[in-house]
C-alpha atoms as a PDB file:
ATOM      1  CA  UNK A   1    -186.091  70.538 -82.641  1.00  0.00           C
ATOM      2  CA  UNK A   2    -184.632  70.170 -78.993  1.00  0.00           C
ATOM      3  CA  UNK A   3    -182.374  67.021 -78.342  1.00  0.00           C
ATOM      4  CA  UNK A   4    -183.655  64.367 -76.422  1.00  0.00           C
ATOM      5  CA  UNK A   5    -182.493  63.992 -72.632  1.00  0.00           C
ATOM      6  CA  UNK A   6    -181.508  60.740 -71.210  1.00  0.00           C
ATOM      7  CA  UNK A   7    -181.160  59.775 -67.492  1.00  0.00           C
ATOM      8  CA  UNK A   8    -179.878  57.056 -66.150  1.00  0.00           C
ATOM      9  CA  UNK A   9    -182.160  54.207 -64.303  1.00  0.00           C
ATOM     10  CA  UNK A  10    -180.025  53.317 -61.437  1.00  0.00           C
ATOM     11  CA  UNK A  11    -182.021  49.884 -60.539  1.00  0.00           C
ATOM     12  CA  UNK A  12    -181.089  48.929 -64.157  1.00  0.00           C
ATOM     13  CA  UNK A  13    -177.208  50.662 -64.992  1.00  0.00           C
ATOM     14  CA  UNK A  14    -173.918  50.811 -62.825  1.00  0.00           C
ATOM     15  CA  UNK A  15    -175.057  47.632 -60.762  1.00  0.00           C
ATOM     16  CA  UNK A  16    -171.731  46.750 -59.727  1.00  0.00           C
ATOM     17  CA  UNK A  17    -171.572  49.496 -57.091  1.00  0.00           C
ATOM     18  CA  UNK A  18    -173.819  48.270 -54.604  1.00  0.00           C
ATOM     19  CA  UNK A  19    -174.858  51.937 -52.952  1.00  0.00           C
ATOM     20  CA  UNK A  20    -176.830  54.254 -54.713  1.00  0.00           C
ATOM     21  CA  UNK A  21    -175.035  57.308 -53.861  1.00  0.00           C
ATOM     22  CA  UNK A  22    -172.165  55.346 -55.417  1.00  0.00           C
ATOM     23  CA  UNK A  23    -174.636  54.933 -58.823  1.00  0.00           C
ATOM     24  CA  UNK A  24    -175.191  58.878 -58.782  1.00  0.00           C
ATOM     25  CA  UNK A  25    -171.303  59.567 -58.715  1.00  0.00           C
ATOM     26  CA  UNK A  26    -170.694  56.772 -61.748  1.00  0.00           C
ATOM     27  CA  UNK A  27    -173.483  58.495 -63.491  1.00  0.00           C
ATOM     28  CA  UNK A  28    -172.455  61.950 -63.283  1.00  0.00           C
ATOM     29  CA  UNK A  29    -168.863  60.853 -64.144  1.00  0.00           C
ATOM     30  CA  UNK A  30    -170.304  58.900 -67.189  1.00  0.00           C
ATOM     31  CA  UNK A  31    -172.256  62.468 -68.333  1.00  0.00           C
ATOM     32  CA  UNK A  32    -175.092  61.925 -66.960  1.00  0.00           C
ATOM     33  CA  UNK A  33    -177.359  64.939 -65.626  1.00  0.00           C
ATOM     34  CA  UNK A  34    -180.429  63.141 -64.516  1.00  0.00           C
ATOM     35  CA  UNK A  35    -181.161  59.894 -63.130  1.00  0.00           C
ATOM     36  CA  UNK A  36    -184.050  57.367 -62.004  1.00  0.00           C
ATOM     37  CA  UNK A  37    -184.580  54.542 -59.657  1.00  0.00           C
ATOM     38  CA  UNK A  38    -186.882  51.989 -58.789  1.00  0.00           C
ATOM     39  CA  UNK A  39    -186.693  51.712 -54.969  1.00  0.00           C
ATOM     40  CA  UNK A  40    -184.783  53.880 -52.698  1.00  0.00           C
ATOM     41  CA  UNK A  41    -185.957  53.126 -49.592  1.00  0.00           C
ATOM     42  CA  UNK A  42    -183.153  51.571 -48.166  1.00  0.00           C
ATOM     43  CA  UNK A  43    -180.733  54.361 -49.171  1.00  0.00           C
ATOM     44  CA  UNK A  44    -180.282  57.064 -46.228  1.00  0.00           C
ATOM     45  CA  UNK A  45    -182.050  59.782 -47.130  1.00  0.00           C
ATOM     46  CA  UNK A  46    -180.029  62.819 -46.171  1.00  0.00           C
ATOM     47  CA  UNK A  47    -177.027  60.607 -47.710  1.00  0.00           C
ATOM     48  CA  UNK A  48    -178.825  60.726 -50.967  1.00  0.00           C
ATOM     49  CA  UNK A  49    -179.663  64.589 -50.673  1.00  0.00           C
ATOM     50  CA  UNK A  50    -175.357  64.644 -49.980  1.00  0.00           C
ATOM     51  CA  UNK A  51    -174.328  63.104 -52.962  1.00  0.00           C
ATOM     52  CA  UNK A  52    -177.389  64.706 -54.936  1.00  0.00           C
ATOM     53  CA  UNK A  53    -176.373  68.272 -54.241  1.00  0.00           C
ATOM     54  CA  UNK A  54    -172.925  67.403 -54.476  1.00  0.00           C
ATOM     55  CA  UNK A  55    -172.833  65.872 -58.450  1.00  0.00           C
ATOM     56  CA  UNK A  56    -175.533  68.451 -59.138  1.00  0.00           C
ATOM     57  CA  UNK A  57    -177.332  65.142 -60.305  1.00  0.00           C
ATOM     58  CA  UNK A  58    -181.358  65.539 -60.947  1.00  0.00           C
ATOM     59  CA  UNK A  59    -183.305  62.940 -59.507  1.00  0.00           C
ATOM     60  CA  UNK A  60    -186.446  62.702 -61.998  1.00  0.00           C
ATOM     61  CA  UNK A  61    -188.280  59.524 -61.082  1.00  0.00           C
ATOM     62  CA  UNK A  62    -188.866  56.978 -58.345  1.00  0.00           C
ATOM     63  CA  UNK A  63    -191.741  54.404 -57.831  1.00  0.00           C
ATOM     64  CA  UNK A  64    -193.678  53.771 -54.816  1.00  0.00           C
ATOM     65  CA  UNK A  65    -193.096  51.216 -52.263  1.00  0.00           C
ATOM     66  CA  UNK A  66    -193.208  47.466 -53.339  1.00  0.00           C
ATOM     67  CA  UNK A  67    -195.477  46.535 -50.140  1.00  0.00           C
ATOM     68  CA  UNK A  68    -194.206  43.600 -49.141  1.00  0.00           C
ATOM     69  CA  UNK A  69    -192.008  42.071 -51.153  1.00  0.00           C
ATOM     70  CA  UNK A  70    -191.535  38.741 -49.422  1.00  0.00           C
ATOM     71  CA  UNK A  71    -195.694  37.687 -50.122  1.00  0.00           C
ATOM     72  CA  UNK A  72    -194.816  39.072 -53.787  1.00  0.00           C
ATOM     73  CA  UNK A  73    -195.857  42.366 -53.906  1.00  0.00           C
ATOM     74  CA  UNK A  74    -195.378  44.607 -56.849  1.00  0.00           C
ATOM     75  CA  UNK A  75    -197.314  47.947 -55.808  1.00  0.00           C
ATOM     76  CA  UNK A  76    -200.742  48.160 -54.297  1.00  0.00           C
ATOM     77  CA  UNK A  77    -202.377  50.580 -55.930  1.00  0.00           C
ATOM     78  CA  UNK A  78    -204.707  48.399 -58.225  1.00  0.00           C
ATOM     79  CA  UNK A  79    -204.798  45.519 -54.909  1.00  0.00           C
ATOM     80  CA  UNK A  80    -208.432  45.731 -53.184  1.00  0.00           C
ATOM     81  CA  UNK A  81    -207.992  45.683 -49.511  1.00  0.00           C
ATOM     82  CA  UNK A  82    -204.403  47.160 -49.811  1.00  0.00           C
ATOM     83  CA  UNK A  83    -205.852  50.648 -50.141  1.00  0.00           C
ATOM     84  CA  UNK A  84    -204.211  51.427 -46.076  1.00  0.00           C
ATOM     85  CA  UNK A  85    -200.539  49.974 -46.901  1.00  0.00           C
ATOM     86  CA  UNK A  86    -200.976  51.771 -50.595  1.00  0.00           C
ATOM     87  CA  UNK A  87    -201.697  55.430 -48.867  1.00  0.00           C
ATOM     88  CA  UNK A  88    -198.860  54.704 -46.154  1.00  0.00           C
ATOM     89  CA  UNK A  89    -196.616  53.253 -49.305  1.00  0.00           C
ATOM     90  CA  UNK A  90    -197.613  57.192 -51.075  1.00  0.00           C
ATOM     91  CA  UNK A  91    -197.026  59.196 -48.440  1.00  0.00           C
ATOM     92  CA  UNK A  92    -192.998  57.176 -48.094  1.00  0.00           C
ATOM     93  CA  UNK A  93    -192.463  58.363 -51.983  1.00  0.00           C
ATOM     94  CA  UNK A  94    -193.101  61.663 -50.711  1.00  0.00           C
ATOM     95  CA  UNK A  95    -190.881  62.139 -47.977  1.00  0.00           C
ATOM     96  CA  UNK A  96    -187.902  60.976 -50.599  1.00  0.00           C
ATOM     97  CA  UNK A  97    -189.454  62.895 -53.616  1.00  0.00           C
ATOM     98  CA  UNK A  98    -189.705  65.836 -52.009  1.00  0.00           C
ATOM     99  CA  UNK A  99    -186.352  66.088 -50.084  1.00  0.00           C
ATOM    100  CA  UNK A 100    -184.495  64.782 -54.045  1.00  0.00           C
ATOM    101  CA  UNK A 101    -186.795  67.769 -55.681  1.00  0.00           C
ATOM    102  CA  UNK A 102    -188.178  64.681 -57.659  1.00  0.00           C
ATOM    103  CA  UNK A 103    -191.196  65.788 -59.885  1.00  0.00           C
ATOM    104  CA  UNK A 104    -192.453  62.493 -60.778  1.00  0.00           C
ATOM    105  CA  UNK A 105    -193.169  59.338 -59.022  1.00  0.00           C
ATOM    106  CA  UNK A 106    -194.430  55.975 -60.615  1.00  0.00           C
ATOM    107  CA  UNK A 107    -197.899  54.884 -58.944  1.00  0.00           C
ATOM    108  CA  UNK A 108    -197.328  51.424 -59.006  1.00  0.00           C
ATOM    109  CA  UNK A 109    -200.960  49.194 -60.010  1.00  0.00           C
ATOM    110  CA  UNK A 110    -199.489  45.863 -58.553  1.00  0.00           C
ATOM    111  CA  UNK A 111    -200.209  41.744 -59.192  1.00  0.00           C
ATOM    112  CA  UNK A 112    -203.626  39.909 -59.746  1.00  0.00           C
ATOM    113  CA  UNK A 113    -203.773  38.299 -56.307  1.00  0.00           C
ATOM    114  CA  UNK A 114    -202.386  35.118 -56.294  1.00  0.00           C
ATOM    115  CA  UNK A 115    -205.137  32.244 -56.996  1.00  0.00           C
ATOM    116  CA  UNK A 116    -207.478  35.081 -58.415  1.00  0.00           C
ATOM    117  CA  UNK A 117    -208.829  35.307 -61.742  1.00  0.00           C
ATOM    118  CA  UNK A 118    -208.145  38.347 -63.685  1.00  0.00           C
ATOM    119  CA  UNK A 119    -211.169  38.363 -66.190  1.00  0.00           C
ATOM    120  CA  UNK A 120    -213.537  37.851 -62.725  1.00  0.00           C
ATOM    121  CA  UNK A 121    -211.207  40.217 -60.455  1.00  0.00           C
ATOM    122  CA  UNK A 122    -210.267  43.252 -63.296  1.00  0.00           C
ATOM    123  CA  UNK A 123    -213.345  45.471 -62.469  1.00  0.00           C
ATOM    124  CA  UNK A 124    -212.509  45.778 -58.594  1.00  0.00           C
ATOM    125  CA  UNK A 125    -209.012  46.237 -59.153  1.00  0.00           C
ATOM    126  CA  UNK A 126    -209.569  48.719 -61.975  1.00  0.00           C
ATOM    127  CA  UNK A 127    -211.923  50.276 -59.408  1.00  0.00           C
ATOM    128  CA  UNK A 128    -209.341  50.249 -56.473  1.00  0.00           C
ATOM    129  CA  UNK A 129    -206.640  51.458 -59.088  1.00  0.00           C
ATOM    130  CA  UNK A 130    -209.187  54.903 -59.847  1.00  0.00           C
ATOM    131  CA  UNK A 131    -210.045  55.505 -56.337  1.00  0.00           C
ATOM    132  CA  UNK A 132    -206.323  55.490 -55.370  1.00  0.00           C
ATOM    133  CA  UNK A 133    -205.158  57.411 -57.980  1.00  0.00           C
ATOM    134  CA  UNK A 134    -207.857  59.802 -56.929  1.00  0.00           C
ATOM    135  CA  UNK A 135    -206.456  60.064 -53.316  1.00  0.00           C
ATOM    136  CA  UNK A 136    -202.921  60.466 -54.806  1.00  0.00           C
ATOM    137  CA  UNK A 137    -203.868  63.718 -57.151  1.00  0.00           C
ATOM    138  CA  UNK A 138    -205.218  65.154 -54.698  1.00  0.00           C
ATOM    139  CA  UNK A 139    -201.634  64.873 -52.295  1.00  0.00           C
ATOM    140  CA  UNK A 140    -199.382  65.234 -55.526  1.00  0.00           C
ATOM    141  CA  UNK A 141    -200.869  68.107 -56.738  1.00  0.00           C
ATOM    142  CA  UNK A 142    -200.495  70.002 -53.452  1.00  0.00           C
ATOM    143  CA  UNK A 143    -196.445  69.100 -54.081  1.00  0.00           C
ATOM    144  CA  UNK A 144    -196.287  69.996 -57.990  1.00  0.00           C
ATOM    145  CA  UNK A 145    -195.528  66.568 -58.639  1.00  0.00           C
ATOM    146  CA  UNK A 146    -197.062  64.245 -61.228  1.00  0.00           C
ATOM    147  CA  UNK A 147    -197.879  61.181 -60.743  1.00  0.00           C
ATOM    148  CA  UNK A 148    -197.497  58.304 -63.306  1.00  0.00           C
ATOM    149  CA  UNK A 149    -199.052  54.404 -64.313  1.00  0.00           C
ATOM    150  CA  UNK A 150    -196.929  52.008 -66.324  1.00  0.00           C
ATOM    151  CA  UNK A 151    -197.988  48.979 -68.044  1.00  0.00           C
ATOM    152  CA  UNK A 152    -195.820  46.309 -67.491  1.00  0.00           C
ATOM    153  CA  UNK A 153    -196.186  43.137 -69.766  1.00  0.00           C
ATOM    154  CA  UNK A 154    -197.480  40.172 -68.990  1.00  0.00           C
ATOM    155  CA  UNK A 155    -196.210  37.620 -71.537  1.00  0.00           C
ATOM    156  CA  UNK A 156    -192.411  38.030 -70.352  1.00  0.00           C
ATOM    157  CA  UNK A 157    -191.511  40.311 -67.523  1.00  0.00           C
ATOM    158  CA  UNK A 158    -194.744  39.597 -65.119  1.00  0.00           C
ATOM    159  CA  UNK A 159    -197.969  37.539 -66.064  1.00  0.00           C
ATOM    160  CA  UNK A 160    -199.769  38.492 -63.063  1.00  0.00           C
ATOM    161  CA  UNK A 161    -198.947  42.169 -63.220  1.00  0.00           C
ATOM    162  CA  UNK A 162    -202.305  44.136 -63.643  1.00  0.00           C
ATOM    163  CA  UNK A 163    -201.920  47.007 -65.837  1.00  0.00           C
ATOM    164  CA  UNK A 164    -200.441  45.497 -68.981  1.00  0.00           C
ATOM    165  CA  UNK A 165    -201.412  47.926 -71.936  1.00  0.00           C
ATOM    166  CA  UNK A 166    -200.958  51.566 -72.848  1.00  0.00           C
ATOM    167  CA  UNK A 167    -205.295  50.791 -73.758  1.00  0.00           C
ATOM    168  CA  UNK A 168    -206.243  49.908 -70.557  1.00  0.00           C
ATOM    169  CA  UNK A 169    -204.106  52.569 -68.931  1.00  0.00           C
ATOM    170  CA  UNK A 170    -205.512  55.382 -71.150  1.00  0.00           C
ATOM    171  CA  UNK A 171    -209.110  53.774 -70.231  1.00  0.00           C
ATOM    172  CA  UNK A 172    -208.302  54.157 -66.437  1.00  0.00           C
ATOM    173  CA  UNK A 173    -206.717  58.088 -66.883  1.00  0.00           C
ATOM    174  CA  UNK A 174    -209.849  59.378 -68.702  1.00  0.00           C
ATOM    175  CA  UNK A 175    -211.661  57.842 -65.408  1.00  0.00           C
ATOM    176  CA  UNK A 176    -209.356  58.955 -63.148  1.00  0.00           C
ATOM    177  CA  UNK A 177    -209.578  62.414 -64.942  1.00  0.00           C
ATOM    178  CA  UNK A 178    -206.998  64.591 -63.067  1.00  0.00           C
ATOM    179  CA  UNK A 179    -204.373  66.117 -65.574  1.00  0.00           C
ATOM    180  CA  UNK A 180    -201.070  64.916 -63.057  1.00  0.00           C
ATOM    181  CA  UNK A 181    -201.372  61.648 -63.480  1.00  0.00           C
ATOM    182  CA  UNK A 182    -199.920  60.606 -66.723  1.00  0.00           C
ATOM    183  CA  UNK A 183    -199.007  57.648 -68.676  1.00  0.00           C
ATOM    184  CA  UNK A 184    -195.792  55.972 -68.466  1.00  0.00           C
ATOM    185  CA  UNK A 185    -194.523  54.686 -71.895  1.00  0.00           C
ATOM    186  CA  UNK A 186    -191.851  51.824 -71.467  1.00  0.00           C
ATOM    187  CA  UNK A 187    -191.437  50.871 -75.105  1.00  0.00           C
ATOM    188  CA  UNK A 188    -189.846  47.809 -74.330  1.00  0.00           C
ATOM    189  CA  UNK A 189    -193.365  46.523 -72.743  1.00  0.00           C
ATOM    190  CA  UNK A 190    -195.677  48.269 -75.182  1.00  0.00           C
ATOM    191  CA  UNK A 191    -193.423  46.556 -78.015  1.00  0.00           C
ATOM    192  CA  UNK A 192    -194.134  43.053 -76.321  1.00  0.00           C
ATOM    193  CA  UNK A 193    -197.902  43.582 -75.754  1.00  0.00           C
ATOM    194  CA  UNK A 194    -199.080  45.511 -78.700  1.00  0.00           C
ATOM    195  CA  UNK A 195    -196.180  46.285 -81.116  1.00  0.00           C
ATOM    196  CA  UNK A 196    -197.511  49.502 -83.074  1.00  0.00           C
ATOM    197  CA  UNK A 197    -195.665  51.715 -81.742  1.00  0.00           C
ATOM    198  CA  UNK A 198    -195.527  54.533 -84.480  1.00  0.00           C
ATOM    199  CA  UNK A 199    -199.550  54.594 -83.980  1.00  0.00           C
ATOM    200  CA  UNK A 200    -199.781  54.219 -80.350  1.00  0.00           C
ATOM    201  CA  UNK A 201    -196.991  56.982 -79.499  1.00  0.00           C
ATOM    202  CA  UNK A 202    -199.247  58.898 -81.817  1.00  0.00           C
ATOM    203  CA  UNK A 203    -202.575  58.399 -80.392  1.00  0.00           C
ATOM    204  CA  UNK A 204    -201.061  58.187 -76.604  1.00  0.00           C
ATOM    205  CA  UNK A 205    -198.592  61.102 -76.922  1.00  0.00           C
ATOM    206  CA  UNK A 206    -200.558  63.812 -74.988  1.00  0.00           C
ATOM    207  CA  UNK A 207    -200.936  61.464 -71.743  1.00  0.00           C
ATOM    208  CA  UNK A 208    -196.999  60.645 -72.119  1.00  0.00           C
ATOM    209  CA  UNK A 209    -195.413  62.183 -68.851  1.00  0.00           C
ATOM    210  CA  UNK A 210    -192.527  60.000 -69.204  1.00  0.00           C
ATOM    211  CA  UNK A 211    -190.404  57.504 -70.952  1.00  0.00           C
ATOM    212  CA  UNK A 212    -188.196  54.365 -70.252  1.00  0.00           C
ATOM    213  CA  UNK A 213    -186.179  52.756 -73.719  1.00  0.00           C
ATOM    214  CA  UNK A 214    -184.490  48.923 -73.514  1.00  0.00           C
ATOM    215  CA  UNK A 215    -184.127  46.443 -76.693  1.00  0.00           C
ATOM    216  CA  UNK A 216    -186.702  43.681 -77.610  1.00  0.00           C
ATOM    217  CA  UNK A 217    -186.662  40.950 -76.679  1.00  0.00           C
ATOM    218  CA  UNK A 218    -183.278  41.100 -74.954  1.00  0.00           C
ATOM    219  CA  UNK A 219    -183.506  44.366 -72.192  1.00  0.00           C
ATOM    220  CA  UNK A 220    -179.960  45.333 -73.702  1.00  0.00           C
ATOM    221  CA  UNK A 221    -178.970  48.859 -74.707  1.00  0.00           C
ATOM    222  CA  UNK A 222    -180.710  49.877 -77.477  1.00  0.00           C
ATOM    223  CA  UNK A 223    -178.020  49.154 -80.090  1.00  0.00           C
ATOM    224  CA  UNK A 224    -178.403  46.016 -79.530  1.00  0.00           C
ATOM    225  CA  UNK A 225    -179.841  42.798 -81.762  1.00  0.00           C
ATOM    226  CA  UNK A 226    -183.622  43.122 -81.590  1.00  0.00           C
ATOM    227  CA  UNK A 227    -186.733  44.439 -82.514  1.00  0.00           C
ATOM    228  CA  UNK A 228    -186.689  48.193 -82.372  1.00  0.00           C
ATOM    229  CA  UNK A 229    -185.273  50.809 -84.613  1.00  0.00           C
ATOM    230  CA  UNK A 230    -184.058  53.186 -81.893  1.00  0.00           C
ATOM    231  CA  UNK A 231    -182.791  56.067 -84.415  1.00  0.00           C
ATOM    232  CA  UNK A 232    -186.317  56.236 -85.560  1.00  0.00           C
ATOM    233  CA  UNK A 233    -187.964  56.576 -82.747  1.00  0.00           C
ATOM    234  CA  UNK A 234    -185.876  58.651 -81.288  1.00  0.00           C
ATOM    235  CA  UNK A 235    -186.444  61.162 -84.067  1.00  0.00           C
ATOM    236  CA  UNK A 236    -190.637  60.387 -83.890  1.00  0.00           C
ATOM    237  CA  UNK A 237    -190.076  61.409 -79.914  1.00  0.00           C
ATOM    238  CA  UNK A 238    -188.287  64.739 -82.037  1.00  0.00           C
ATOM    239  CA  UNK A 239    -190.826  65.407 -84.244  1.00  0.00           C
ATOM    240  CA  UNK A 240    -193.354  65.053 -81.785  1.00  0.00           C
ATOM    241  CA  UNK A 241    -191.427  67.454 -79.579  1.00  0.00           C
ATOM    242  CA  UNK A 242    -190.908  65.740 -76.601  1.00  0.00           C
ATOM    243  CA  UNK A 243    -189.254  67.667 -73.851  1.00  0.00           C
ATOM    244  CA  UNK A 244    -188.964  65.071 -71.199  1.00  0.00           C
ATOM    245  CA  UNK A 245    -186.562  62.352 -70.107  1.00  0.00           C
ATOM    246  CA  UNK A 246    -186.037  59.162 -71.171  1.00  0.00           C
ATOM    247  CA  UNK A 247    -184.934  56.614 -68.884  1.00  0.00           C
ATOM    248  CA  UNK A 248    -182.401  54.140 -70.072  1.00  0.00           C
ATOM    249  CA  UNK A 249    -184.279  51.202 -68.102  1.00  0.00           C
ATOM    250  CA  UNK A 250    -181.912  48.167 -69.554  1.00  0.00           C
ATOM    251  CA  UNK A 251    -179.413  45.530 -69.097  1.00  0.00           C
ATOM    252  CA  UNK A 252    -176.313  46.263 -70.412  1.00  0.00           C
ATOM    253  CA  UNK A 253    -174.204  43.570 -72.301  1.00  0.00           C
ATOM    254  CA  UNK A 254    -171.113  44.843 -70.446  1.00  0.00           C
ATOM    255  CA  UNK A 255    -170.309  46.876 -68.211  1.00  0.00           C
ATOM    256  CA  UNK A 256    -172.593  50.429 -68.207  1.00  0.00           C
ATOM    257  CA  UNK A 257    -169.800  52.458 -69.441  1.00  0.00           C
ATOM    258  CA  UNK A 258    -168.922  50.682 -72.035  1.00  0.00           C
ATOM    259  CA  UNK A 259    -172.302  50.229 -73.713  1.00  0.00           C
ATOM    260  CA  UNK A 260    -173.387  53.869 -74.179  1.00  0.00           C
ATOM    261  CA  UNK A 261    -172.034  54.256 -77.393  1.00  0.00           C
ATOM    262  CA  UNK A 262    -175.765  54.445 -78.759  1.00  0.00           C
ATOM    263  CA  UNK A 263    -175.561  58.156 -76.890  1.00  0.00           C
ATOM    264  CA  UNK A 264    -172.893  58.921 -79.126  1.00  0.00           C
ATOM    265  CA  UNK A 265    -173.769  57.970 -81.909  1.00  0.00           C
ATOM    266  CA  UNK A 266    -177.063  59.896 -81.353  1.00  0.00           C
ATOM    267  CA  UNK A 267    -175.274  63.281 -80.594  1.00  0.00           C
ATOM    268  CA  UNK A 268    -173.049  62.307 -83.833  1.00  0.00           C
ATOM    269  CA  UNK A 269    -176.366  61.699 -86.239  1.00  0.00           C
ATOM    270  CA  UNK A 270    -177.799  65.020 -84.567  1.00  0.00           C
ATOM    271  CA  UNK A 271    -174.360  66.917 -84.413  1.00  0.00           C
ATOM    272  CA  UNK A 272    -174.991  68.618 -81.289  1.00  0.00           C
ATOM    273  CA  UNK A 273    -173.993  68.641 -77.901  1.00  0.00           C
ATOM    274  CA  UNK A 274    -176.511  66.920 -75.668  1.00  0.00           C
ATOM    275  CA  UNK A 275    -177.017  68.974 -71.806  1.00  0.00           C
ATOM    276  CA  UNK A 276    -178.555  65.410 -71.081  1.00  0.00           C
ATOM    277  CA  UNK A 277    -175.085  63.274 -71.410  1.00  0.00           C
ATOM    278  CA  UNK A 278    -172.085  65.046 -71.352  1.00  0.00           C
ATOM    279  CA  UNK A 279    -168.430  65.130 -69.318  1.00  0.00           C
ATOM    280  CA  UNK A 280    -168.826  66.673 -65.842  1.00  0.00           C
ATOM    281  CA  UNK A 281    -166.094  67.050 -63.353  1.00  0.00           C
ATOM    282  CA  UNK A 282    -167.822  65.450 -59.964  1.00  0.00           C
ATOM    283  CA  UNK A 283    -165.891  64.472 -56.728  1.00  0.00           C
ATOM    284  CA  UNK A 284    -163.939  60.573 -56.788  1.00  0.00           C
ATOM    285  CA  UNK A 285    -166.427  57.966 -55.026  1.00  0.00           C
ATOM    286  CA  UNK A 286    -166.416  58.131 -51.480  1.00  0.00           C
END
């Protein structure tokens, strides 16, 4: 069986460097060939495509646009009456996805509108959610690129967030029925809203087009104290033969460096050389 490949999330790990480009050199340096980010968008682009080319650094994920952030937006895509800014928010991700090569961007669903109910909004936002992933098929396929819907819980991180289970995003793909837009599997979330994982990595495993990994309850590394027994399901993802990445999406106790010991002591249990984490010589931060 392959080893798993990690990539570093770089809205979540080498913080203290406020630039991104910086975040790309401290994650090559650390061994890192691939990383992930939230929000880009006020990174220069053709700075990013610099440093990119120069660390040899794979960019494998980014999310669309927030909206606007200031009213409380969290994505659009699931937001009736959004459905302009969501489009204009799509086509953004683009224009950095395709100038970082990045294959896969997250198609953010967005909040229940504030002073809405969700039980007596949740079929018109499901509805807006299908109809825009539609539209965003269509342009991703043209590119090669998938796109991809997270739940994100709503009993800790975000109670008004929309999409909340890997059920209800499974429902919405089989409507949406276009084979590039995947699932998103954040275990740290699904652990929260459902627990049982074993099964639901089972049953959800062919819609899995990526992967994030943090500690329950905490959002540490995943040697931390919590909930999840990361050696075993790192070697269900094995079994199971998944060949993507998985994006290290958590807090770390210390500083970033410092707390990826869990990589080792994966390559150690496995006693081979991970092409996902590994010394590479890269330039001295600018």
């Amino acid at each position: 069986m392959p080893p798993l490949k990690f990539c570093a999330n770089l809205s979540w790990l080498f913080t203290d460097l406020p630039e991104f480009t910086q975040r790309i050199y401290a994650a090559a340096s650390a061994g890192f060939q691939a990383v992930e980010a939230a929000w880009l968008y006020d990174s220069d682009l053709q700075e990013l495509q610099r440093v990119k080319n120069a660390t040899g650094v794979d960019v494998v994920l980014i999310n669309t646009p927030l909206g606007d952030a200031k009213a409380g937006d969290l994505g659009l895509g699931a937001v009736p009456g959004r459905e302009e800014d969501f489009r204009k928010g799509l086509d953004l991700a683009m224009q950095y996805a395709k100038a970082l090569d990045c294959r896969r961007i997250h198609l953010m669903a967005g909040r229940v509108p504030v002073g809405a109910d969700r039980a007596t909004i949740a079929v018109e936002m499901e509805d807006t959610f299908v109809q825009n992933l539609k539209h965003a098929a269509d342009v991703l396929s043209n590119e090669g690129i998938t796109g991809l819907i997270e739940p994100i819980n709503t009993r800790i991180t975000d109670p008004r967030y929309f999409l909340d289970s890997p059920h209800q995003a499974a429902a919405i793909l089989q409507k949406v029925g276009h084979p590039n837009i995947k699932l998103q599997m954040d275990v740290f979330h699904w652990q929260i809203m459902d627990s049982n994982l074993t099964q639901n990595i089972h049953k959800y495993f062919p819609l899995i087009g990526h992967i994030q990994i943090a500690q329950v309850p905490s959002r540490n590394e995943p040697d931390s104290a919590g909930e999840l027994n990361f050696p075993y399901l790192f070697s269900l993802l094995e079994e199971l033969g998944y060949q993507g990445y998985i994006g290290c999406e958590y807090k770390p106790l210390g500083s970033t460096n410092e707390g990826l010991g869990w990589v080792k002591d994966y390559l150690k249990r496995n006693k081979r050389e991970d092409h996902a984490c590994k010394q590479l010589p890269v330039p001295a931060f600018p």
